[in-house]
N, C-alpha and C. Protein backbone atom coordinates (compact mmCIF):
# COMPACT_ATOMS: atom_id res chain seq x y z
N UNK A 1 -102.41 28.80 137.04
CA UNK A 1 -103.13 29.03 135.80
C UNK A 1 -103.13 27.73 135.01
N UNK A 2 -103.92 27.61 134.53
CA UNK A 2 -104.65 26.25 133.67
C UNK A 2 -104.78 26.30 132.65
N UNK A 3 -104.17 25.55 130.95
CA UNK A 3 -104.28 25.87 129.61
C UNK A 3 -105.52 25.47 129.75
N UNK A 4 -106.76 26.01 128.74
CA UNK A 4 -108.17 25.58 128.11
C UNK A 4 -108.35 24.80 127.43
N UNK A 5 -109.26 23.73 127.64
CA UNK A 5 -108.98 21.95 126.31
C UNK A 5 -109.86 22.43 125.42
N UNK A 6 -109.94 22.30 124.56
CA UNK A 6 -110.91 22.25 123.50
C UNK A 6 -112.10 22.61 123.60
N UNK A 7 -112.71 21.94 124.51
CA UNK A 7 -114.21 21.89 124.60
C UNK A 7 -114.32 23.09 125.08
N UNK A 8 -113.62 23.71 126.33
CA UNK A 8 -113.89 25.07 127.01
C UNK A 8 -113.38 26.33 126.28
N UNK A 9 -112.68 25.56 124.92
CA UNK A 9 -112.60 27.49 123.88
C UNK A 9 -113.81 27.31 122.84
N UNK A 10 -114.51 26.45 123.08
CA UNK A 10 -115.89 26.24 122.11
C UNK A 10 -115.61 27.13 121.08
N UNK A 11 -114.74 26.42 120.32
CA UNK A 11 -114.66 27.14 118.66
C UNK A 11 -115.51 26.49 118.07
N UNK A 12 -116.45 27.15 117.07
CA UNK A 12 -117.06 26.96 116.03
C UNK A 12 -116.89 25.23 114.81
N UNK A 13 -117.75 24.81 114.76
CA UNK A 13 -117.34 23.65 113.66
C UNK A 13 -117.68 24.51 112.75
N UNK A 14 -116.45 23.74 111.66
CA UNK A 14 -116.53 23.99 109.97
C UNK A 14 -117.64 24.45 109.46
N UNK A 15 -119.16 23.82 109.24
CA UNK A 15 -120.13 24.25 108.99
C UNK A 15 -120.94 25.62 109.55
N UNK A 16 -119.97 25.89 110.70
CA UNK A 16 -121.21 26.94 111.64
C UNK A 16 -120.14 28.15 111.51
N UNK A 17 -118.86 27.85 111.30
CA UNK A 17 -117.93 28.96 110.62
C UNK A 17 -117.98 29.36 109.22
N UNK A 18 -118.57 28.85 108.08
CA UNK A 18 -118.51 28.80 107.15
C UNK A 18 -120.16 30.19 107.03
N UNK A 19 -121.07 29.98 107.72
CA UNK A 19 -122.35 30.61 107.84
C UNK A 19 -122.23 31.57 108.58
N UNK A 20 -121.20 31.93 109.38
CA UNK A 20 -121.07 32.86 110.80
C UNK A 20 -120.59 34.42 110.05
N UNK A 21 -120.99 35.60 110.52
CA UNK A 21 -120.56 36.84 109.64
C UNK A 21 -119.12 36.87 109.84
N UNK A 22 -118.50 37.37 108.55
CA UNK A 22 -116.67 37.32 108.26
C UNK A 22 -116.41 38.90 108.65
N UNK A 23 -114.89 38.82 108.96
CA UNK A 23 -114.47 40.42 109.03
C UNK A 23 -114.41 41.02 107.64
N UNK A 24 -114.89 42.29 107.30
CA UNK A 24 -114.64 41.94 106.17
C UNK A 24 -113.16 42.76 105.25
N UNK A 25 -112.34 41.61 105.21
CA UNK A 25 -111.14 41.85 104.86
C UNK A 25 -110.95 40.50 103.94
N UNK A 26 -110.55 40.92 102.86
CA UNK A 26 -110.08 39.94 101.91
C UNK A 26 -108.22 39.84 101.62
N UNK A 27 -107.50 39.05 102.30
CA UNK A 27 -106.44 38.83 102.23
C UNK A 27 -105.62 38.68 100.22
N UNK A 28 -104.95 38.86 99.80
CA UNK A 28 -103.81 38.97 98.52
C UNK A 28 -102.95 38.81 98.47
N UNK A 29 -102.81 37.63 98.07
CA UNK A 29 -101.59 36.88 98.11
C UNK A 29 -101.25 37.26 96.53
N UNK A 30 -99.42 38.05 96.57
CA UNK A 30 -98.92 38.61 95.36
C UNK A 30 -97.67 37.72 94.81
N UNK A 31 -97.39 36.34 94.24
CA UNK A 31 -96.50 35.96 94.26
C UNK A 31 -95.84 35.00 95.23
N UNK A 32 -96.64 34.53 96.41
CA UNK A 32 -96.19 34.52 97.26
C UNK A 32 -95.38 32.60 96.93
N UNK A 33 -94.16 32.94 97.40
CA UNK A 33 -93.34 30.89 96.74
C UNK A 33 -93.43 30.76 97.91
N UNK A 34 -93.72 30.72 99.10
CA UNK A 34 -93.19 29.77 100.22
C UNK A 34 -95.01 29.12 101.13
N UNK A 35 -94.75 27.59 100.23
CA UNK A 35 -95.98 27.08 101.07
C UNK A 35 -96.54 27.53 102.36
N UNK A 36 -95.31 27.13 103.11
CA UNK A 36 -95.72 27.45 104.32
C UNK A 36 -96.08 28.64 104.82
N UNK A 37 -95.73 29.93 104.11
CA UNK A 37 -96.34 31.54 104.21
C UNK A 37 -98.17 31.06 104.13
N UNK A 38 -98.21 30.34 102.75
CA UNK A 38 -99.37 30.53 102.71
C UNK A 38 -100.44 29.73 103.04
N UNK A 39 -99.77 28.28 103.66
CA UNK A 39 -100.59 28.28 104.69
C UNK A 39 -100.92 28.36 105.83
N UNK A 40 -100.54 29.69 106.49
CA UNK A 40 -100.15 30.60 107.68
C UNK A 40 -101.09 31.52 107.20
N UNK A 41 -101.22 31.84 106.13
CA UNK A 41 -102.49 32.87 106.10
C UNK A 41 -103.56 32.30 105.98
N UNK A 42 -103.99 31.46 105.55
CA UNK A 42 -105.09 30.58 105.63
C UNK A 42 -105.18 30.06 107.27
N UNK A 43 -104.61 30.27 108.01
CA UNK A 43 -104.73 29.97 109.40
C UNK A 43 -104.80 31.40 110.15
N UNK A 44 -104.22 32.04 109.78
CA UNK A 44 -104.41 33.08 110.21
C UNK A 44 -105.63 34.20 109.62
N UNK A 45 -105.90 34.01 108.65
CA UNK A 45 -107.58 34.09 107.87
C UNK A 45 -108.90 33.44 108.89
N UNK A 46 -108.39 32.25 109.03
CA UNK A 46 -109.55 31.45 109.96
C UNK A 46 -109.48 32.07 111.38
N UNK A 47 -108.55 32.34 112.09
CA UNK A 47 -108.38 32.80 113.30
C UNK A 47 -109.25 33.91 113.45
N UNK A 48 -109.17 35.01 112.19
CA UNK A 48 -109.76 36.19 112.48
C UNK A 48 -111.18 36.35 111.41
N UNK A 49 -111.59 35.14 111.12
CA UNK A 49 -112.72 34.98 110.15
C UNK A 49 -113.27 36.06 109.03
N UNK A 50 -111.81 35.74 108.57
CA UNK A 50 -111.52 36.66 107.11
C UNK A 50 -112.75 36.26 105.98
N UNK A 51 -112.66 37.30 105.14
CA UNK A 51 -114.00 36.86 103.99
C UNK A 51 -113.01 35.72 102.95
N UNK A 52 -112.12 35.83 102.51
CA UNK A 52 -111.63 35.01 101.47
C UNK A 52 -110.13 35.54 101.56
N UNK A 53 -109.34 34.87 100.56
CA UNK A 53 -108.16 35.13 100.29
C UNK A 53 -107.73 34.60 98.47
N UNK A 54 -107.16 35.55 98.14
CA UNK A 54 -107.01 35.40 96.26
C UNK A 54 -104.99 34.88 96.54
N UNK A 55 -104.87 34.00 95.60
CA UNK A 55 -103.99 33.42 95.62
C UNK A 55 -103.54 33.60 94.37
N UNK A 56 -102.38 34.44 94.09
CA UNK A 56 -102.32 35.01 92.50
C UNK A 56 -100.39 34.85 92.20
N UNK A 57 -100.89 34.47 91.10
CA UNK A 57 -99.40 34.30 90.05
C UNK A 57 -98.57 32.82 90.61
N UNK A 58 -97.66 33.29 91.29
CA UNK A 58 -96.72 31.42 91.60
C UNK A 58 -97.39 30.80 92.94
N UNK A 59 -98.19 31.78 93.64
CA UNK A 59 -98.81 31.06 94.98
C UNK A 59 -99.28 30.24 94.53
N UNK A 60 -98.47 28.81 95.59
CA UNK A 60 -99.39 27.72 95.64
C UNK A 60 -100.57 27.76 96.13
N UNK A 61 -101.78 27.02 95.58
CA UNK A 61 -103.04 26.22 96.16
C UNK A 61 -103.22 25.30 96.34
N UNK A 62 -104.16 25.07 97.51
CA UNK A 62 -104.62 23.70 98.23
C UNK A 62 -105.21 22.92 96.90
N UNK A 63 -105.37 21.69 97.01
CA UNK A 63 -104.28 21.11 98.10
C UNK A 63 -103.21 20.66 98.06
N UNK A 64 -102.53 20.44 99.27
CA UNK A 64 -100.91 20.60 99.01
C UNK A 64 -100.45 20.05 100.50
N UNK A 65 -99.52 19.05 100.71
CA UNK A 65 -99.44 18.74 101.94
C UNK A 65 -98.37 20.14 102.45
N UNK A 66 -97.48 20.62 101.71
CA UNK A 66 -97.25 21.53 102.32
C UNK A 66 -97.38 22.83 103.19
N UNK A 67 -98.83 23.03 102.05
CA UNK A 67 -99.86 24.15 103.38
C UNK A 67 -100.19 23.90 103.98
N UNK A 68 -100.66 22.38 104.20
CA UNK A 68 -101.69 21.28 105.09
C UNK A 68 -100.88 21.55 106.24
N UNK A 69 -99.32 21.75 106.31
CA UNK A 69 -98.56 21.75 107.69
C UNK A 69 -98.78 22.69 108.35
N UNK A 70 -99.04 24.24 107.86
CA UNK A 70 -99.30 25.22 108.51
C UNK A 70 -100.62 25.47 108.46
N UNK A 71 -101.27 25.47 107.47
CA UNK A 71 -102.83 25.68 107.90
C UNK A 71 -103.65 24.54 108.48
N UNK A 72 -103.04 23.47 109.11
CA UNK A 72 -104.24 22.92 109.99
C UNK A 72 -105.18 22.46 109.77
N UNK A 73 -105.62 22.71 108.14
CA UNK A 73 -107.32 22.20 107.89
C UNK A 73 -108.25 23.45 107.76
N UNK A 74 -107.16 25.01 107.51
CA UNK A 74 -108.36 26.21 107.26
C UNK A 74 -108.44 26.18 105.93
N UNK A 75 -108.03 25.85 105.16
CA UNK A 75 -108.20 25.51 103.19
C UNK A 75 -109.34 24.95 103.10
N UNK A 76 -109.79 24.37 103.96
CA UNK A 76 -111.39 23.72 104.30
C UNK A 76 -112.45 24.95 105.00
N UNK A 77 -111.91 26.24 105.30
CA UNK A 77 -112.72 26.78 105.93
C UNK A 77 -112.67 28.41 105.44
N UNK A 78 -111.69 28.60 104.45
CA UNK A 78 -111.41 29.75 103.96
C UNK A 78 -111.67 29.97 102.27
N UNK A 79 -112.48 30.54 101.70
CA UNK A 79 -112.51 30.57 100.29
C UNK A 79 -111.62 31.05 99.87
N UNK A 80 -111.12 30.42 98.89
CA UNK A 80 -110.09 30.97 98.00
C UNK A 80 -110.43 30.83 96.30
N UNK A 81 -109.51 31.95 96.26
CA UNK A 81 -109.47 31.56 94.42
C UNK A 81 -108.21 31.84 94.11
N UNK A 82 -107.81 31.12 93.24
CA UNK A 82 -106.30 31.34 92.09
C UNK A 82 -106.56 32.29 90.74
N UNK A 83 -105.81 33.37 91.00
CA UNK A 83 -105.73 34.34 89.65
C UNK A 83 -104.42 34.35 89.28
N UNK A 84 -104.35 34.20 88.39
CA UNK A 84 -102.83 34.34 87.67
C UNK A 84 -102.36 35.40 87.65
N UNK A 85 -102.92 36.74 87.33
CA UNK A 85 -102.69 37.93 87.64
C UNK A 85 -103.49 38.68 88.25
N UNK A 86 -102.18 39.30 89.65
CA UNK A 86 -102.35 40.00 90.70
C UNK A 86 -103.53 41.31 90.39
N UNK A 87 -103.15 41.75 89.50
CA UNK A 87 -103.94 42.86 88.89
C UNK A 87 -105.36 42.66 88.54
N UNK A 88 -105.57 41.75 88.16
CA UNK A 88 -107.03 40.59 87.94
C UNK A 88 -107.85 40.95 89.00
N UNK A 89 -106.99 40.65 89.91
CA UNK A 89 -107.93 40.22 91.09
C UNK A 89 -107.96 41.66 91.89
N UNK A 90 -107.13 42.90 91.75
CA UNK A 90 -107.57 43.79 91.82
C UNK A 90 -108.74 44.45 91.51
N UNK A 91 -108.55 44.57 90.47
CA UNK A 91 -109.26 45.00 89.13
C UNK A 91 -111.44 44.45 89.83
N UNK A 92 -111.21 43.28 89.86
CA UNK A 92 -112.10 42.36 90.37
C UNK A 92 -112.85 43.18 92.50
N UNK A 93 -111.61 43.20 93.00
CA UNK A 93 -111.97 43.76 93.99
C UNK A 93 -112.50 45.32 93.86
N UNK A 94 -112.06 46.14 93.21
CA UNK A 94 -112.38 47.20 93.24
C UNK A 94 -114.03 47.03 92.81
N UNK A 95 -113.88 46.08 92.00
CA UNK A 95 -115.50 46.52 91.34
C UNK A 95 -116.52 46.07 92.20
N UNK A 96 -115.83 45.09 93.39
CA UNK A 96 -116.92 45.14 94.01
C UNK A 96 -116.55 45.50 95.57
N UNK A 97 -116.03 47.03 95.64
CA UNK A 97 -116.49 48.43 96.30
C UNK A 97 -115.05 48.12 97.45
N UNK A 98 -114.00 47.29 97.17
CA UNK A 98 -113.15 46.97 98.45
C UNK A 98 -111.73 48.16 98.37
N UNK A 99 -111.68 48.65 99.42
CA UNK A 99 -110.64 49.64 99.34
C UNK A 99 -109.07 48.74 99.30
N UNK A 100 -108.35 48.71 98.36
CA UNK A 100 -106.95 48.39 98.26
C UNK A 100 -106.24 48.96 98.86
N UNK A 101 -105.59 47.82 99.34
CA UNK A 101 -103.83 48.56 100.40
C UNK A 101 -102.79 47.23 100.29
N UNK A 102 -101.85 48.06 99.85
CA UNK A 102 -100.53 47.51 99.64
C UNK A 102 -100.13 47.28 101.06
N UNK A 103 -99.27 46.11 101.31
CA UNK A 103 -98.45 46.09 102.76
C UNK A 103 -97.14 46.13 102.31
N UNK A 104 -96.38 47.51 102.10
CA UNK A 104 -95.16 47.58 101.57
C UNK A 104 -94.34 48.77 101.87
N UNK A 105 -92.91 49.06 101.86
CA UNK A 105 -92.12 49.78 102.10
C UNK A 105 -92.24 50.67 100.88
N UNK A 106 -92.81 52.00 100.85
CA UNK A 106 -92.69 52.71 99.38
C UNK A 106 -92.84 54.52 99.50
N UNK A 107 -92.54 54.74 98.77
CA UNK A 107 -92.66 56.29 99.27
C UNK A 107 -94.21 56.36 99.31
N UNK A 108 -94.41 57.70 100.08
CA UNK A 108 -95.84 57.63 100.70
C UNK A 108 -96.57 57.28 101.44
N UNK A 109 -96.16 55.64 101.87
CA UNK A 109 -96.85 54.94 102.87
C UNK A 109 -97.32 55.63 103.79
N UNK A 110 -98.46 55.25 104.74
CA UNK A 110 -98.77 55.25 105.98
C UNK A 110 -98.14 54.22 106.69
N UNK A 111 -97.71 54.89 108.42
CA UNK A 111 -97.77 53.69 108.52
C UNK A 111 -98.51 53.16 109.70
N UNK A 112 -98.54 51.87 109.64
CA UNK A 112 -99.55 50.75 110.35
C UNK A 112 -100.75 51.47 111.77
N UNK A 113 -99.81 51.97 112.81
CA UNK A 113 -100.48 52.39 113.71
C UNK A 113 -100.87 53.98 113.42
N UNK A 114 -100.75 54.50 112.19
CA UNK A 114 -101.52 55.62 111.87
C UNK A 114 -102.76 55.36 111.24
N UNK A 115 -102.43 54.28 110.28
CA UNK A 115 -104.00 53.87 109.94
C UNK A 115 -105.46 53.51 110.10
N UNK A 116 -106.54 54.01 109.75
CA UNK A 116 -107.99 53.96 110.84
C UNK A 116 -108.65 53.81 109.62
N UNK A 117 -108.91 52.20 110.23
CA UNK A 117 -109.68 51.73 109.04
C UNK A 117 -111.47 52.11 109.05
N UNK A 118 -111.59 52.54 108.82
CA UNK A 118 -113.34 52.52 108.45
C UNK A 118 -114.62 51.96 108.68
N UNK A 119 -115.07 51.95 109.77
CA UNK A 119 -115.96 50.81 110.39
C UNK A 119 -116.71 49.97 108.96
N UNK A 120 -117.18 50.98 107.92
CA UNK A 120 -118.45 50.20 107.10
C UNK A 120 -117.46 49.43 105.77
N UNK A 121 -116.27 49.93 105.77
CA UNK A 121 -115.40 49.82 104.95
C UNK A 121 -114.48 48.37 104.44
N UNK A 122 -114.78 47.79 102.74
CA UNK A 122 -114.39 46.82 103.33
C UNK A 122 -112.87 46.76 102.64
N UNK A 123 -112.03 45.69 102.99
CA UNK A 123 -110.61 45.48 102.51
C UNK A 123 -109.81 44.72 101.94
N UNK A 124 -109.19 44.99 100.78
CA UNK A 124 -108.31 43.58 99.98
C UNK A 124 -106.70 44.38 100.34
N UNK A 125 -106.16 43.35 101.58
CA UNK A 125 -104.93 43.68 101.88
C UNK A 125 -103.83 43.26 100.63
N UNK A 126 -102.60 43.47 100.29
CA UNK A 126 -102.05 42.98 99.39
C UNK A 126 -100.97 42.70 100.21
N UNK A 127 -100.58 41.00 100.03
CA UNK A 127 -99.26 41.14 100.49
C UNK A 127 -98.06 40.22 99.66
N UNK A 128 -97.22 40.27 99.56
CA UNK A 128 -95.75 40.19 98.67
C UNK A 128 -95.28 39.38 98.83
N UNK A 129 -94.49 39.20 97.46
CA UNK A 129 -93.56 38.19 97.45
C UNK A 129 -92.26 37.91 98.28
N UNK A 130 -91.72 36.76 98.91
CA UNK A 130 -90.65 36.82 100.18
C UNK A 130 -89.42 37.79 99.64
N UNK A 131 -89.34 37.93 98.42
CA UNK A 131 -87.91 38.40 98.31
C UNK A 131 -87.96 39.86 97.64
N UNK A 132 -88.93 39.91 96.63
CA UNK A 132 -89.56 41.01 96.04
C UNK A 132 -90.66 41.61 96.20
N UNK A 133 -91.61 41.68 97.07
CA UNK A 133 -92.32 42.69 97.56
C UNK A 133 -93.41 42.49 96.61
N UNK A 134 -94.27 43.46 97.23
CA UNK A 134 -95.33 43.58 96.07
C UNK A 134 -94.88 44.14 94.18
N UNK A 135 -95.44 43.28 93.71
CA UNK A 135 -95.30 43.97 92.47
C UNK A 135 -95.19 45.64 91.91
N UNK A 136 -94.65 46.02 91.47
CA UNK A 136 -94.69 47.50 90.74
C UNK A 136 -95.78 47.75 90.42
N UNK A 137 -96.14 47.13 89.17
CA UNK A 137 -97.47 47.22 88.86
C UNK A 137 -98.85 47.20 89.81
N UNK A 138 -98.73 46.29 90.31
CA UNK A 138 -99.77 46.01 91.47
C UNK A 138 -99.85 47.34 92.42
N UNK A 139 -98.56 47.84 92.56
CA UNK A 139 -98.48 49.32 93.65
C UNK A 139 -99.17 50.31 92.64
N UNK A 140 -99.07 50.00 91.64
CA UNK A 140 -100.16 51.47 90.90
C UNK A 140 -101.29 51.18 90.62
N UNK A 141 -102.05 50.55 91.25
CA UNK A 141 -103.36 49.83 91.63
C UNK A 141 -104.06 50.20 92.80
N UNK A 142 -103.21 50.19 93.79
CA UNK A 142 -103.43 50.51 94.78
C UNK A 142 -104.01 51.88 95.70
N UNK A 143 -105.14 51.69 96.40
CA UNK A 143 -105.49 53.38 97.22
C UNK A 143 -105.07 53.35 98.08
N UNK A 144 -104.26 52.88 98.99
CA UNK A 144 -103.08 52.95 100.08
C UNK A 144 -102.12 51.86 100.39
N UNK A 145 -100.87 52.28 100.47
CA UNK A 145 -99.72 51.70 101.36
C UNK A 145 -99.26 52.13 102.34
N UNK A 146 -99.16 50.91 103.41
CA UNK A 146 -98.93 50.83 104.63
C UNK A 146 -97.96 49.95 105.01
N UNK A 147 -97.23 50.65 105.87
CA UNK A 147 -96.02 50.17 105.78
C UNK A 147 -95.80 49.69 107.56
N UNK A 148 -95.08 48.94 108.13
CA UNK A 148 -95.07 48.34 109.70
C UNK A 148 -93.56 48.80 110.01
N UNK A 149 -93.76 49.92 111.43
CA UNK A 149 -92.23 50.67 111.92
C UNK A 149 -91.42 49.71 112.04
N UNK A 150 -90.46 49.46 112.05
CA UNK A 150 -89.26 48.61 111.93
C UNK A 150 -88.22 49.22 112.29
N UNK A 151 -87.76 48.38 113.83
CA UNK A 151 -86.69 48.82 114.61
C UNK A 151 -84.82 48.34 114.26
N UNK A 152 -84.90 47.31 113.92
CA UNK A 152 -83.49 46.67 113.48
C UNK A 152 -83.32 46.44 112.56
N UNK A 153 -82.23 45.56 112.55
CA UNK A 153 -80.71 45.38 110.97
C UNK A 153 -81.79 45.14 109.79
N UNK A 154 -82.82 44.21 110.18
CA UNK A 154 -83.79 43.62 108.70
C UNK A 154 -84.53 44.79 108.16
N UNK A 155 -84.75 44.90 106.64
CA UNK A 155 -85.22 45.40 106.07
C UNK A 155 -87.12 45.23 106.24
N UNK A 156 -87.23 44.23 106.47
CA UNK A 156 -88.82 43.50 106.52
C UNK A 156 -89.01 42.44 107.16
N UNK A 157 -90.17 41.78 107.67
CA UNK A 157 -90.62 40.82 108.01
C UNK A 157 -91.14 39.74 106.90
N UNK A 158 -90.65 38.93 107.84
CA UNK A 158 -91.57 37.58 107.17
C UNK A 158 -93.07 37.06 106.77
N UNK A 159 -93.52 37.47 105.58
CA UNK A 159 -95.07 37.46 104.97
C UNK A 159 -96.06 37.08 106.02
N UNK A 160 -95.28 36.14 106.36
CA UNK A 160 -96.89 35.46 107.30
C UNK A 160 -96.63 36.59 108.68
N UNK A 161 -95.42 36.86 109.11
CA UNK A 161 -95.85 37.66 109.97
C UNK A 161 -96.58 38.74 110.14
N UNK A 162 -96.18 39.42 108.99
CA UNK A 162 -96.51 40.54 108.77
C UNK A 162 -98.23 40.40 108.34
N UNK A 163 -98.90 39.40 107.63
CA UNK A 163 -100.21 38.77 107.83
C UNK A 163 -100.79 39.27 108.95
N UNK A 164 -100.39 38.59 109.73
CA UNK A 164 -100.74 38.43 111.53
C UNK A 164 -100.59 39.46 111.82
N UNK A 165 -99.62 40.51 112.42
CA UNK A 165 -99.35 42.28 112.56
C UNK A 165 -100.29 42.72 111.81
N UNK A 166 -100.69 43.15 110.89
CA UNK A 166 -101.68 43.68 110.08
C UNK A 166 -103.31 43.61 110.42
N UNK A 167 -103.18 42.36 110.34
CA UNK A 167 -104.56 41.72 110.22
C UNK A 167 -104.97 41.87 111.18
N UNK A 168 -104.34 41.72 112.37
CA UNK A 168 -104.69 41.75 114.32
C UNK A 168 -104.84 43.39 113.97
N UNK A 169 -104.23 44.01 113.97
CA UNK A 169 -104.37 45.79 113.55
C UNK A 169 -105.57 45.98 113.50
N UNK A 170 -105.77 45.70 111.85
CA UNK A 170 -107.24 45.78 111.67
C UNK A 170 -108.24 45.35 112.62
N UNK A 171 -108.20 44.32 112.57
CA UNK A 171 -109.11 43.88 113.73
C UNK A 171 -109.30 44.88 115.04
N UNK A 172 -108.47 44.82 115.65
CA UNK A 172 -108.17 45.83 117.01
C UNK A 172 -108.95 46.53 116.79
N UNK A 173 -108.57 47.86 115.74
CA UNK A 173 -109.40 48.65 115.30
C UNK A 173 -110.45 48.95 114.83
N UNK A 174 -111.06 47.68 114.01
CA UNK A 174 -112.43 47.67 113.52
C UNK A 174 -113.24 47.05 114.52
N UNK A 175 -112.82 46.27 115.63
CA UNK A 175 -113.61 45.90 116.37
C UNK A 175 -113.42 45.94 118.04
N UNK A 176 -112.60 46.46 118.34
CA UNK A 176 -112.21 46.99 119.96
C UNK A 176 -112.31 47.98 119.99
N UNK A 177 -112.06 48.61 119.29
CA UNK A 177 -111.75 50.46 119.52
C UNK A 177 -113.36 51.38 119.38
């Protein structure tokens, strides 16, 4: 077996990704302090040609050599905006028609592989701060939480992972199944 060079995974240039139809899932970043989380979602946004991502309260924004390490150059290929408050940018999504979901441990949750997302349906995932989770407030905002089964000692995963788990989810589902 043979790795694929470049030329033979014919990914998209910047310009022809930027015009190409997005999944439509809008990533929410709640707090998030660790550069490198977030620019792991911005790479992981581009991977699955997310519509945008809101970058709210202490999340850093590009540019920043620190995201530059994990995102690769998708801060160039992913829209973003900075809201200071998480709720803002709720508030903002709802009005224009996106179903909210918390990615958090809380009473009620669904969880992950019960969830069936909605073919026409679109989505502003929310995801949390490394140490404190999604906001309180922000959870009473929300029209679902979903939560990822968890087998061992840790309480949770690591943001960007849990990004990636999620987001591949969705995907799977909105577009394999």
């Amino acid at each position: 077996m043979q790795k694929l060079s470049m030329d033979q995974l014919q990914r998209a240039d910047v310009e022809t990704f930027k015009n190409q139809e997005k999944t439509a899932i809008t990533l929410v970043l709640d707090n998030v302090r660790s550069m490198h989380n977030v620019g792991s979602a911005f790479r992981t946004a581009d991977g699955f040609a997310i519509e945008k991502i809101f970058l709210c309260g202490i999340t850093a924004t590009p540019p920043h050599r620190e995201i530059e390490k994990t995102a690769l150059g998708a801060t160039q290929t992913i829209p973003w905006e900075h809201v200071e408050e998480t709720t803002e940018a709720i508030k903002t999504l709802k009005e224009l028609g996106y179903t909210i979901i918390a990615i958090e441990q809380a009473e009620n949750s669904v969880l992950l592989q019960n969830f069936i997302p909605a073919k026409d349906a679109k989505y502003a995932l929310i995801f949390g701060n490394e140490v404190n989770g999604v906001d309180e407030e922000v959870m009473t905002l929300v029209d679902y939480c979903i939560e990822i089964p968890q087998f061992g000692t840790k309480h949770s995963f690591n943001v960007s992972v849990t990004i990636g788990i999620v987001t591949w989810d969705f995907i799977q589902k909105s577009k394999f199944s």
